[in-house]
Protein backbone atom coordinates (compact mmCIF):
# COMPACT_ATOMS: atom_id res chain seq x y z
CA UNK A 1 21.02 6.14 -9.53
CA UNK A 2 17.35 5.61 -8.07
CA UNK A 3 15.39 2.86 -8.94
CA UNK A 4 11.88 3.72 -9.21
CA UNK A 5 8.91 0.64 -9.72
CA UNK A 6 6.19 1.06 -11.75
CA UNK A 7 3.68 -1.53 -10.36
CA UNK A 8 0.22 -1.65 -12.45
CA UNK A 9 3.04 -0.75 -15.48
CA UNK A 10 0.29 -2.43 -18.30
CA UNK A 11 -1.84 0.91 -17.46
CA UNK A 12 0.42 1.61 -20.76
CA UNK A 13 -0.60 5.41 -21.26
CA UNK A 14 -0.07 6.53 -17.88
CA UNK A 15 3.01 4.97 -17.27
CA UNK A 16 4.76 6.46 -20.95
CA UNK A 17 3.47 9.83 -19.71
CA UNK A 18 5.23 9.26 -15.74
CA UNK A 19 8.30 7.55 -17.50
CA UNK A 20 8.85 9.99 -19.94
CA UNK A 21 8.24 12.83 -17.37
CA UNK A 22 11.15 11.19 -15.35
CA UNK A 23 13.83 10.35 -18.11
CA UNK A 24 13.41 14.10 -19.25
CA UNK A 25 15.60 15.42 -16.56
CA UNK A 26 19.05 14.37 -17.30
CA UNK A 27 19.56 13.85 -13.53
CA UNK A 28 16.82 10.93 -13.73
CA UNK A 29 17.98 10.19 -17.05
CA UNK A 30 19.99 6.88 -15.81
CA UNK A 31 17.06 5.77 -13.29
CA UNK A 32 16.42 1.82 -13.18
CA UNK A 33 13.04 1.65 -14.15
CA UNK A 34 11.45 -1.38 -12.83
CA UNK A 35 8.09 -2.70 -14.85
CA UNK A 36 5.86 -5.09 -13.32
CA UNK A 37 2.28 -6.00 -14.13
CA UNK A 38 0.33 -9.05 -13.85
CA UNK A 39 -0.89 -9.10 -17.29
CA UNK A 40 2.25 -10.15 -19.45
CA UNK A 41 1.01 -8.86 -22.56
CA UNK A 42 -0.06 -5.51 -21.13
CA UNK A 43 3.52 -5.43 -19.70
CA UNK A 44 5.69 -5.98 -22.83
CA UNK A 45 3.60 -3.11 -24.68
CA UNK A 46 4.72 -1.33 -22.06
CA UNK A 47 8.21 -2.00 -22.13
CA UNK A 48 8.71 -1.64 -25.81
CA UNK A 49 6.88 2.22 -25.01
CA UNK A 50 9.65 2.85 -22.14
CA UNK A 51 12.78 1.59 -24.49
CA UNK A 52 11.68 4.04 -27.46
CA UNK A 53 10.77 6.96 -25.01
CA UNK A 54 14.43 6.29 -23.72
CA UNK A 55 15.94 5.93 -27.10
CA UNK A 56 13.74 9.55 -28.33
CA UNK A 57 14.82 11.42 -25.25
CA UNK A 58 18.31 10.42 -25.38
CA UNK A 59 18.22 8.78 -21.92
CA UNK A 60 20.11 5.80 -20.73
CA UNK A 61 17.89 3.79 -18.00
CA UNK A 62 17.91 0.65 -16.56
CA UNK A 63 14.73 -1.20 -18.23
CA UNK A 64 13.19 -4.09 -16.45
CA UNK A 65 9.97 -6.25 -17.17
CA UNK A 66 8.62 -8.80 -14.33
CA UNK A 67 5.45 -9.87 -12.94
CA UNK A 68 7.31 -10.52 -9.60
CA UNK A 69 5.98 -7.62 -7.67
CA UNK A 70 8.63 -7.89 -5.10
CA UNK A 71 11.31 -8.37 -7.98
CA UNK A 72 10.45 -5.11 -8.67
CA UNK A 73 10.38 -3.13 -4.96
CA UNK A 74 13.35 -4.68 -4.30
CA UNK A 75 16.03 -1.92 -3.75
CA UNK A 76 13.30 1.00 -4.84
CA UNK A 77 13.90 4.30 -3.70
CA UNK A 78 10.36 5.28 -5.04
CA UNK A 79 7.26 3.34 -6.37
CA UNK A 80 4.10 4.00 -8.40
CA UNK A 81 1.05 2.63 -8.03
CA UNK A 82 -1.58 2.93 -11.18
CA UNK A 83 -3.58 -0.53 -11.31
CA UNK A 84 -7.55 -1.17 -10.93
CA UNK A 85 -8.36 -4.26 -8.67
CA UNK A 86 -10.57 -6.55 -11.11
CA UNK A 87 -10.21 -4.40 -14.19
CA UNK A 88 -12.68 -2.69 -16.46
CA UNK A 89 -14.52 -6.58 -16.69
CA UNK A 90 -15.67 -8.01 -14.44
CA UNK A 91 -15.19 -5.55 -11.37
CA UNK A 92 -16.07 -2.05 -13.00
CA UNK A 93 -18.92 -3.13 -15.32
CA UNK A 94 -20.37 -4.83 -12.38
CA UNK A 95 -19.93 -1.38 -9.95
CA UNK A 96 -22.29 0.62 -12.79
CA UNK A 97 -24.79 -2.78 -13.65
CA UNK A 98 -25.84 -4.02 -10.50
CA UNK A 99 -26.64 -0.68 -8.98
CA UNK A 100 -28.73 0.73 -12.16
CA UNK A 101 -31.27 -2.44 -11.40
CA UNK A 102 -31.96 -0.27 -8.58
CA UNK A 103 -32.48 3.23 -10.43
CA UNK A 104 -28.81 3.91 -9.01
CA UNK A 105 -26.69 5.83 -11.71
CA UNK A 106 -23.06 6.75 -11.94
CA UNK A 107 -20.69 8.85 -13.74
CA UNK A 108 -17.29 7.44 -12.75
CA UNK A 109 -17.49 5.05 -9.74
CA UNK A 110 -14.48 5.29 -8.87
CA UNK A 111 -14.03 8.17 -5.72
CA UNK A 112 -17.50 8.13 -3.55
CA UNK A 113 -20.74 6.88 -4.66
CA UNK A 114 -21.33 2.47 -3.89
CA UNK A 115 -19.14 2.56 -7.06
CA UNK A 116 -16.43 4.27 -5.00
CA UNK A 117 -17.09 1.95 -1.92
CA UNK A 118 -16.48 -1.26 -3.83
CA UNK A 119 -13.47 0.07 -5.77
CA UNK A 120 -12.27 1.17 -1.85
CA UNK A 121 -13.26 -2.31 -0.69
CA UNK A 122 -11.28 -4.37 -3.81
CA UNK A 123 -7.93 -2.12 -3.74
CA UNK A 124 -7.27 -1.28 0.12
CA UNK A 125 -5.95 -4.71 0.76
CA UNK A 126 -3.92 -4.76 -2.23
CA UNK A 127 -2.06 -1.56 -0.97
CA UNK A 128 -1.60 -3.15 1.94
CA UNK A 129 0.22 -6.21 0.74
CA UNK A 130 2.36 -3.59 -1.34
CA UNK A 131 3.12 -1.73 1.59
CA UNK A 132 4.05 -5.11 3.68
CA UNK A 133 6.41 -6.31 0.54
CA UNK A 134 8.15 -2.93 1.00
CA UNK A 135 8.80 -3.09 4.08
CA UNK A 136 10.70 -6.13 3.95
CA UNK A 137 11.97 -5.30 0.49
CA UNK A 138 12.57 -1.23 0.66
CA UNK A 139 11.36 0.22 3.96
CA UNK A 140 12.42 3.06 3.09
CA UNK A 141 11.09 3.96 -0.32
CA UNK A 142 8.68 6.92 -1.30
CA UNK A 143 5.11 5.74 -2.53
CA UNK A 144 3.46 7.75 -4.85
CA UNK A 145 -0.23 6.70 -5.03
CA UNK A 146 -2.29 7.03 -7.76
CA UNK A 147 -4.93 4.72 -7.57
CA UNK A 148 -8.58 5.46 -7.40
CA UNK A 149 -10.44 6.31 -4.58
CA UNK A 150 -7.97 8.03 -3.72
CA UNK A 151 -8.56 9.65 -0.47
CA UNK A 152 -9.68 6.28 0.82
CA UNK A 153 -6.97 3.99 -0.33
CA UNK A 154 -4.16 6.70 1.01
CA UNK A 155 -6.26 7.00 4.47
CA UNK A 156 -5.94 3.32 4.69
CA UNK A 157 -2.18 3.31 3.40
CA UNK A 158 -1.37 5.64 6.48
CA UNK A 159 -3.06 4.14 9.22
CA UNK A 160 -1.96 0.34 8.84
CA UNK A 161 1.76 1.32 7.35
CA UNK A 162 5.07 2.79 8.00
CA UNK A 163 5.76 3.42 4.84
CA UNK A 164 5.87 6.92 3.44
CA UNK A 165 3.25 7.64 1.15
CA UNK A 166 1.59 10.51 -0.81
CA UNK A 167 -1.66 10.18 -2.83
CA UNK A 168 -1.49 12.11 -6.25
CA UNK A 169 -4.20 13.02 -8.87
CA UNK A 170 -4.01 15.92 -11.81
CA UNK A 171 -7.26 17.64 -10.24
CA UNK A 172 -5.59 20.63 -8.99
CA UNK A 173 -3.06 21.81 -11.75
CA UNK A 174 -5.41 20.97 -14.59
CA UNK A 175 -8.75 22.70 -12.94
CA UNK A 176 -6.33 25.79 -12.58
CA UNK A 177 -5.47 25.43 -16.20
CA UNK A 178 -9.14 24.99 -17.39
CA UNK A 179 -10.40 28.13 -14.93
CA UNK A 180 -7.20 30.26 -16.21
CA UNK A 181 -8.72 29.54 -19.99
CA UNK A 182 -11.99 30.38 -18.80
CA UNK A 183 -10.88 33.84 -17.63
CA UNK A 184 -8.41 34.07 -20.39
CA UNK A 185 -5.60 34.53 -18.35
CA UNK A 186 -2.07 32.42 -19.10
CA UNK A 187 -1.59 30.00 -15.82
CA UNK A 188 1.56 31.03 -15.51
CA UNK A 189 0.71 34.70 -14.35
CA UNK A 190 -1.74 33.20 -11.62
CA UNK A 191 -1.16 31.75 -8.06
CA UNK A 192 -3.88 29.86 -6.46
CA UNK A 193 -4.45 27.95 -3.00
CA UNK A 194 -6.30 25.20 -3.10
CA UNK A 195 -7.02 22.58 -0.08
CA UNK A 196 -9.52 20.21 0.91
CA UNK A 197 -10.02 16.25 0.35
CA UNK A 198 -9.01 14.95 -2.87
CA UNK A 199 -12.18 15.82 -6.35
CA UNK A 200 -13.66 18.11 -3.47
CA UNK A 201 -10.95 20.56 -2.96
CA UNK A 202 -11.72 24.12 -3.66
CA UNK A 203 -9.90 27.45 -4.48
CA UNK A 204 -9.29 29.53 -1.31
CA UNK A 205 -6.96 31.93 -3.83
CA UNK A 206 -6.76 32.75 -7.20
CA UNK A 207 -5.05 35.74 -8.01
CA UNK A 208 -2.63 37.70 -10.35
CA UNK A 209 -0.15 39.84 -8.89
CA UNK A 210 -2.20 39.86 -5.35
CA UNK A 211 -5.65 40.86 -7.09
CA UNK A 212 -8.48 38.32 -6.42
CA UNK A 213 -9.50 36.46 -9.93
CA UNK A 214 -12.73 35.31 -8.57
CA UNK A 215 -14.36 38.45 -10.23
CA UNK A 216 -13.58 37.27 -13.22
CA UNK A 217 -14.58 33.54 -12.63
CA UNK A 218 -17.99 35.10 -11.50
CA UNK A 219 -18.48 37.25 -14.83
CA UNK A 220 -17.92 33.86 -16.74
CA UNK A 221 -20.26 32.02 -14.62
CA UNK A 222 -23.33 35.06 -14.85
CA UNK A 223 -21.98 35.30 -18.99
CA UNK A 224 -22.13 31.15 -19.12
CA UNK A 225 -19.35 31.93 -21.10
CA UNK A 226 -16.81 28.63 -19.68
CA UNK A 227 -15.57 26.45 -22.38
CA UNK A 228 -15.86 22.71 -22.78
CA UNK A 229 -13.40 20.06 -21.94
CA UNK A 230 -12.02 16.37 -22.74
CA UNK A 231 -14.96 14.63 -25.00
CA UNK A 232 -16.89 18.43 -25.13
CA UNK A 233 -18.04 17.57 -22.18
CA UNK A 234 -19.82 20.39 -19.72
CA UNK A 235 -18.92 22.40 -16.76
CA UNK A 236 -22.09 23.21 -15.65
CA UNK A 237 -22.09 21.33 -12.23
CA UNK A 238 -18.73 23.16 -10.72
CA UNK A 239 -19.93 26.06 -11.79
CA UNK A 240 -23.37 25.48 -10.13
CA UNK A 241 -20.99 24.80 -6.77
CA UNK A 242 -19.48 27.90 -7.68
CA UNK A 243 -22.40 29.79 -7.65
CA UNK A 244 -23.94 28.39 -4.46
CA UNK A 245 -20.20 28.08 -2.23
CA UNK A 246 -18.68 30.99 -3.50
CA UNK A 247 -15.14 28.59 -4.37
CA UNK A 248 -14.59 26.35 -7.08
CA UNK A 249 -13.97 23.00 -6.87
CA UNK A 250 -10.88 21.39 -8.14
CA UNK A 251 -12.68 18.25 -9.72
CA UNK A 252 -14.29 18.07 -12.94
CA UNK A 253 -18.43 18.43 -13.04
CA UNK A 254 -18.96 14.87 -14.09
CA UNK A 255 -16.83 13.84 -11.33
CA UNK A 256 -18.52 16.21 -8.60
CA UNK A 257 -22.22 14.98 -9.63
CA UNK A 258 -22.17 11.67 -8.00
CA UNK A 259 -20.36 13.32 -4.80
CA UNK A 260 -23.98 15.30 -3.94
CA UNK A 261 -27.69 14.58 -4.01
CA UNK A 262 -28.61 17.04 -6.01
CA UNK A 263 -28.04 16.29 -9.59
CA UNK A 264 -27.93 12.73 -10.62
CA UNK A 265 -32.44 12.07 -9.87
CA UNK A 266 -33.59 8.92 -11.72
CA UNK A 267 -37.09 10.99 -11.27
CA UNK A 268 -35.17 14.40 -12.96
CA UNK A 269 -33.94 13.75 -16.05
CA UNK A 270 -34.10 17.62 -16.71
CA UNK A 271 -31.37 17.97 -14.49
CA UNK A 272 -29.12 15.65 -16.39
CA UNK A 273 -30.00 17.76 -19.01
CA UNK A 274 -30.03 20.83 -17.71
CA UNK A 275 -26.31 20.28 -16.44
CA UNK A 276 -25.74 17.89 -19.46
CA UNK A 277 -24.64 14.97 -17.00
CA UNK A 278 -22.91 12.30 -18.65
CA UNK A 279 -23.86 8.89 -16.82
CA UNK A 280 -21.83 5.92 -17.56
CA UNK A 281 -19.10 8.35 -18.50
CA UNK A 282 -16.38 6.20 -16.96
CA UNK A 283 -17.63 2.70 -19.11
CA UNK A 284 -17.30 4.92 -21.96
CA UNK A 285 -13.60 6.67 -20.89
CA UNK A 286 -13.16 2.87 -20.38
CA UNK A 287 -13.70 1.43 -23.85
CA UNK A 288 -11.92 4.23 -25.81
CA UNK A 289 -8.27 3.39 -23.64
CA UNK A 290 -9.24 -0.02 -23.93
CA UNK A 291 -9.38 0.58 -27.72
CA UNK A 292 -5.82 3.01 -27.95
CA UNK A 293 -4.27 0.34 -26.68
CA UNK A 294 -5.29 -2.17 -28.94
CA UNK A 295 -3.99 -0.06 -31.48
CA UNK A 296 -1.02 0.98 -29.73
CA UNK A 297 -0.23 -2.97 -29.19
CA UNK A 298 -1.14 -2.93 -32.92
CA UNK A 299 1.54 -0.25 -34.52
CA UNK A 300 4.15 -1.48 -31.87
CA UNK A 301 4.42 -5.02 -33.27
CA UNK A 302 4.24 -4.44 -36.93
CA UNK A 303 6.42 -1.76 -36.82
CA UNK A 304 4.32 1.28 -37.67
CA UNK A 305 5.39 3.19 -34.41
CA UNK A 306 9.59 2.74 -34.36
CA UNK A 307 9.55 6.19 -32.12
CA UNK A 308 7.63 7.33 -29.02
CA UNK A 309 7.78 10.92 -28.33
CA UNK A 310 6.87 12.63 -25.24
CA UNK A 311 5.55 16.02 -24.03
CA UNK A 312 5.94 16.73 -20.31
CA UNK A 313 3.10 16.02 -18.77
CA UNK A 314 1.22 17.60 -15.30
CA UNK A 315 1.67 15.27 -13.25
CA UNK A 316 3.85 15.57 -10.33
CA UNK A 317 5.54 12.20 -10.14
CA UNK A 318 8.44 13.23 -11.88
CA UNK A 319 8.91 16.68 -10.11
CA UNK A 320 8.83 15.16 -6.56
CA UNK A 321 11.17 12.41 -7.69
CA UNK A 322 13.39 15.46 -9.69
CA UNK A 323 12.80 17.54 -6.29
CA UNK A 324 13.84 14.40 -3.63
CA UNK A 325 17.04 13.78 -5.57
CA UNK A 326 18.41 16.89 -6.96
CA UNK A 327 17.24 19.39 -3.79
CA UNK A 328 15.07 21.59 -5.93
CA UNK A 329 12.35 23.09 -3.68
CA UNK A 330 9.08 22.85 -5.34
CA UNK A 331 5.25 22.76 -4.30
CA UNK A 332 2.75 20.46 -5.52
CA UNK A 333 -0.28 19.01 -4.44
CA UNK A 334 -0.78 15.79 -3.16
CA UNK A 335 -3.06 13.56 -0.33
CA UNK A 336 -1.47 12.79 3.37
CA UNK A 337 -2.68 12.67 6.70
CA UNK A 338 -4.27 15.53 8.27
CA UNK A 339 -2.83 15.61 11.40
CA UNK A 340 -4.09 19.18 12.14
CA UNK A 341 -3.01 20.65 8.49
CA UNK A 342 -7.01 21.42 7.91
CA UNK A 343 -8.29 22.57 11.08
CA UNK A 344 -11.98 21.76 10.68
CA UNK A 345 -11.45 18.17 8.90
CA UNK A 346 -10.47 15.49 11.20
CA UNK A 347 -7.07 14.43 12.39
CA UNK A 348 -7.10 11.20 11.00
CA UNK A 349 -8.53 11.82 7.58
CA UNK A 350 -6.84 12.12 4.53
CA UNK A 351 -6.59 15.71 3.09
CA UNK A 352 -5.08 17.43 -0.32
CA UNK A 353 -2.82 20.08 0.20
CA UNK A 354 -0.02 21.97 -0.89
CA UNK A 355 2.97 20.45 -0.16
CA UNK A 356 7.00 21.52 -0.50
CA UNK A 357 9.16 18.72 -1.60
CA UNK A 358 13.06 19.11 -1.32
CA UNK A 359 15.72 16.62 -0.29
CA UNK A 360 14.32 16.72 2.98
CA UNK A 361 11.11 14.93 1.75
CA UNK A 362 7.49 16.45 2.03
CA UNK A 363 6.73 19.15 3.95
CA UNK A 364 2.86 19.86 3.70
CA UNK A 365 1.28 23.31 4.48
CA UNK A 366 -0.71 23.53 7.31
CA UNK A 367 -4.19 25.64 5.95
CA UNK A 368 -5.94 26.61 9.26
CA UNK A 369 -9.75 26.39 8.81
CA UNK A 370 -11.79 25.85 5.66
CA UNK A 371 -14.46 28.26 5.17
CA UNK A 372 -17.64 26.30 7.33
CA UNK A 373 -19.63 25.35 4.10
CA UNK A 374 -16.53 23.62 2.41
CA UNK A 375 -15.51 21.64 5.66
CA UNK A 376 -19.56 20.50 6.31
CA UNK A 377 -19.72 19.66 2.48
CA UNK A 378 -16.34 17.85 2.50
CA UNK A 379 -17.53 16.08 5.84
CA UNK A 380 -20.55 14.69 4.09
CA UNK A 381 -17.93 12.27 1.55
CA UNK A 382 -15.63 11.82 4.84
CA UNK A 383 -17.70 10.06 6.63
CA UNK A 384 -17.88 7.28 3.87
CA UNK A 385 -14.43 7.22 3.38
CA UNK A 386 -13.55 6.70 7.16
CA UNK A 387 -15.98 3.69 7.63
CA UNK A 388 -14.99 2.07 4.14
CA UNK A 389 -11.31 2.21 5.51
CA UNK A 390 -12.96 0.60 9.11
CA UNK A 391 -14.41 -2.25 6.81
CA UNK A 392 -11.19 -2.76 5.36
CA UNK A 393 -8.88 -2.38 7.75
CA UNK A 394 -11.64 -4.92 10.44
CA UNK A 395 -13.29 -6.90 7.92
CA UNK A 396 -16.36 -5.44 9.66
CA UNK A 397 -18.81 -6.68 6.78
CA UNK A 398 -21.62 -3.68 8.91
CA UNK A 399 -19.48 -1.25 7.87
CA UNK A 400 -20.01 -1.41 4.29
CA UNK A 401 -23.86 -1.25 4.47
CA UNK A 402 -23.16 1.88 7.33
CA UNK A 403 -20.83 3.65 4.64
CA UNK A 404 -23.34 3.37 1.82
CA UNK A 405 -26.35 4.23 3.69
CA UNK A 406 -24.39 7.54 4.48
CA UNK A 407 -23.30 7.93 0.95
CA UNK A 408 -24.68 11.87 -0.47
CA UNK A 409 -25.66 10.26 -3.60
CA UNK A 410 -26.73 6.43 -2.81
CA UNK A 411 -29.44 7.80 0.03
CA UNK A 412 -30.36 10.43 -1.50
CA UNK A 413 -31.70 7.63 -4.24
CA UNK A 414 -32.58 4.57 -1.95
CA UNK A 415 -34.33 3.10 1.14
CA UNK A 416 -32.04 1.46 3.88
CA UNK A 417 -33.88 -1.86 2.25
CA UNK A 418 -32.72 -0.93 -0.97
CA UNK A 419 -29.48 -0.39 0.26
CA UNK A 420 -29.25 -3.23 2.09
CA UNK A 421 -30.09 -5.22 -0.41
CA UNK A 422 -27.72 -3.39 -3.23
CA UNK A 423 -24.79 -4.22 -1.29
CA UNK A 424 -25.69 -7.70 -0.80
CA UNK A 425 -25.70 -8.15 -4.49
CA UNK A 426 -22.32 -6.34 -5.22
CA UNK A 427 -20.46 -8.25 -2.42
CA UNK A 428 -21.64 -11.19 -3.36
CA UNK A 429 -20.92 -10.52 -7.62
CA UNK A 430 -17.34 -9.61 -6.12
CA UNK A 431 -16.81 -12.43 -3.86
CA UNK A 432 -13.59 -13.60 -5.32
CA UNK A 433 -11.90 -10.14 -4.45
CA UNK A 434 -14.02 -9.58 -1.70
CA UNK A 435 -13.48 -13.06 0.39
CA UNK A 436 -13.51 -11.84 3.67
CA UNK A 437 -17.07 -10.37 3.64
CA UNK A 438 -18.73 -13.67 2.09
């Protein structure tokens, strides 16, 4: 049976939804599942979660715990990847902190923005070393990456490694479910294609039984008549794209804000309210999984939580795993190399499209051309993401301060002084993850 590493396993949430996705099919449901983590307490929550999931779905794994990384790739047919490079404290405190000193806010940090940049910056290298142990170890495993920034990391990931790798987020499937809600149809009766670079993709179809939806969407955007989402929070800003584009955007409005200079002003705060912006949305997102856990940890050990159960989840780990072993053709979306698959986006950058995954591996769609406002707007983010993967792939310390200067968000705020300066302070508050720019 396949043997499939978890490696950032203590993420403990994530990895019971991806586990419990996988031991659902009976064909997976004598996998080796291979834990590691490098925080052993994080770890064993985790593995008591993955023995009870087993136990309530009937399933008969291999279980293993380590903090040996390459204990764990050893042998793996597939891996996961779902850590953050310095954590919540000190790293991702210090990407929203230092920057507000300079009238620089943020809603997530962790895709674009000087938040994205530094998360780029911290977790590129660790990919790397990832990809080198598998090479020795299992050169000819499947990665599935779901670290954060995405399309950065997986840009990286394919221009300094052999090994296979796709980039995977929930964007796609769960904006479709959210705009099928909207228009009050069931997702099920609609087919959409999306494409574009991962939180900026947009909706080039979305139809039922060959009639164009977007009517619809448009009556619920003129109506304002679009529901709320996780934490009530708004969809004003996709909407706003909507309006403006004529697509909608795959990523959440929160998200999208700090991609753009044109809502997140420290000199408009009726634009944060206008489009009810939530800044510091990702410290708070932070805290309350921070806090789940904790209690989690809590019911686990004295034995108020003897069964984990599972609902199937959206994400597509488990179906391209499902799809790789069993031969069952299906499509999902996920991040690879260009390579001409987007006409108008460069070769070498790293685009989200559909893909078909069977036992012959991925097979991704080539799209043709974006519509010319989507590729220029999508441009605008690529441009950081290709010289925050020169920094880390030259050490070029220029790069950094050339990626942030062209940052939508961080010049539409700043002066090149300020900027300067700004990155200067971060790289020097993250010098022990970020040794080869001191």
């Amino acid at each position: 049976m396949a043997k499939i590493a978890f490696i950032g396993a203590g993420s403990t949430v994530f990895a019971k939804n991806l586990i419990g996705d996988i031991l659902s099919f009976p064909e997976l449901a004598n996998s080796t599942i291979s834990l590691m983590d490098i925080d052993p307490e994080r770890l064993r929550t985790s593995q008591i979660v993955a023995h009870r999931m087993a136990d309530f779905l009937g399933a008969k794994p291999v279980i293993e715990a380590t903090l040996d990384r390459r204990a764990a790739l050893d042998g793996a047919d597939y891996a996961l990847s779902m850590f953050q490079v310095g954590g919540y404290k000190p790293a991702t405190i210090t990407d929203f902190e230092i920057p507000k000193k300079y009238g620089l806010r943020q809603t997530i940090a962790d895709t674009l923005g000087i938040g994205g940049i530094m998360r780029g910056l911290r977790t590129i290298p660790v990919l790397l070393d990832i990809a080198s142990d598998m090479q020795q170890l299992c050169p000819d495993v499947l990665f599935l990456q779901y670290v954060n920034p995405m399309s950065m990391n997986t840009w990286a990931l394919n221009s300094a490694s052999q090994i296979r790798t796709i980039g995977l987020c929930h964007s796609v499937q769960g904006t479709a479910e959210q705009l099928a809600s909207d228009i009050n149809i069931p997702i099920d009766q609609i087919n959409y294609l999306a494409a574009g670079i991962n939180h900026m993709s947009f909706y080039l179809r979305f139809q039922r039984d060959g009639k164009d939806l977007y009517p619809q969407i448009a009556n619920v955007l003129r109506e304002k008549a679009y529901g709320r989402r996780y934490r009530n929070l708004a969809d004003h800003v996709r909407y706003e794209v909507y309006r403006r584009t004529g697509y909608f955007v795959t990523e959440s409005s929160e998200h999208f804000s700090e991609y753009v200079p044109w809502f997140i002003k420290r000199d408009r705060p009726d634009l944060l309210q206008q489009f009810e912006i939530p800044l510091d949305e990702y410290i708070t997102r932070c805290e309350l999984q921070i806090e789940g856990w904790e209690q989690l940890r809590a019911q686990l050990e004295n034995g108020e939580l003897n069964e984990v159960r599972h609902q199937r989840s959206h994400e597509y780990g488990s179906l391209i795993i499902h799809s790789k072993e069993t031969g069952t053709p299906r499509v999902v979306y996920g991040n690879v190399a260009n390579q001409g698959l987007i006409s108008n986006l460069p070769a070498d950058c790293c685009v989200e499209v559909p893909i078909l995954v069977d036992k012959n591996g991925l097979q991704p769609t080539q799209i043709g051309a974006l519509p010319p406002q989507l590729a220029a707007l999508q441009q605008t983010n690529i441009n950081v993401q290709r010289l925050v993967v020169e920094a880390a792939l030259t050490g070029k310390r220029d790069h950094i301060y050339h990626a942030a200067m062209l940052d939508p968000h961080t010049a539409a705020e700043l002066s090149l002084d300020q900027i300067w300066s700004l990155v200067d302070e971060l790289l020097i508050a993250h010098g022990p993850l970020l040794p080869q720019y001191q």
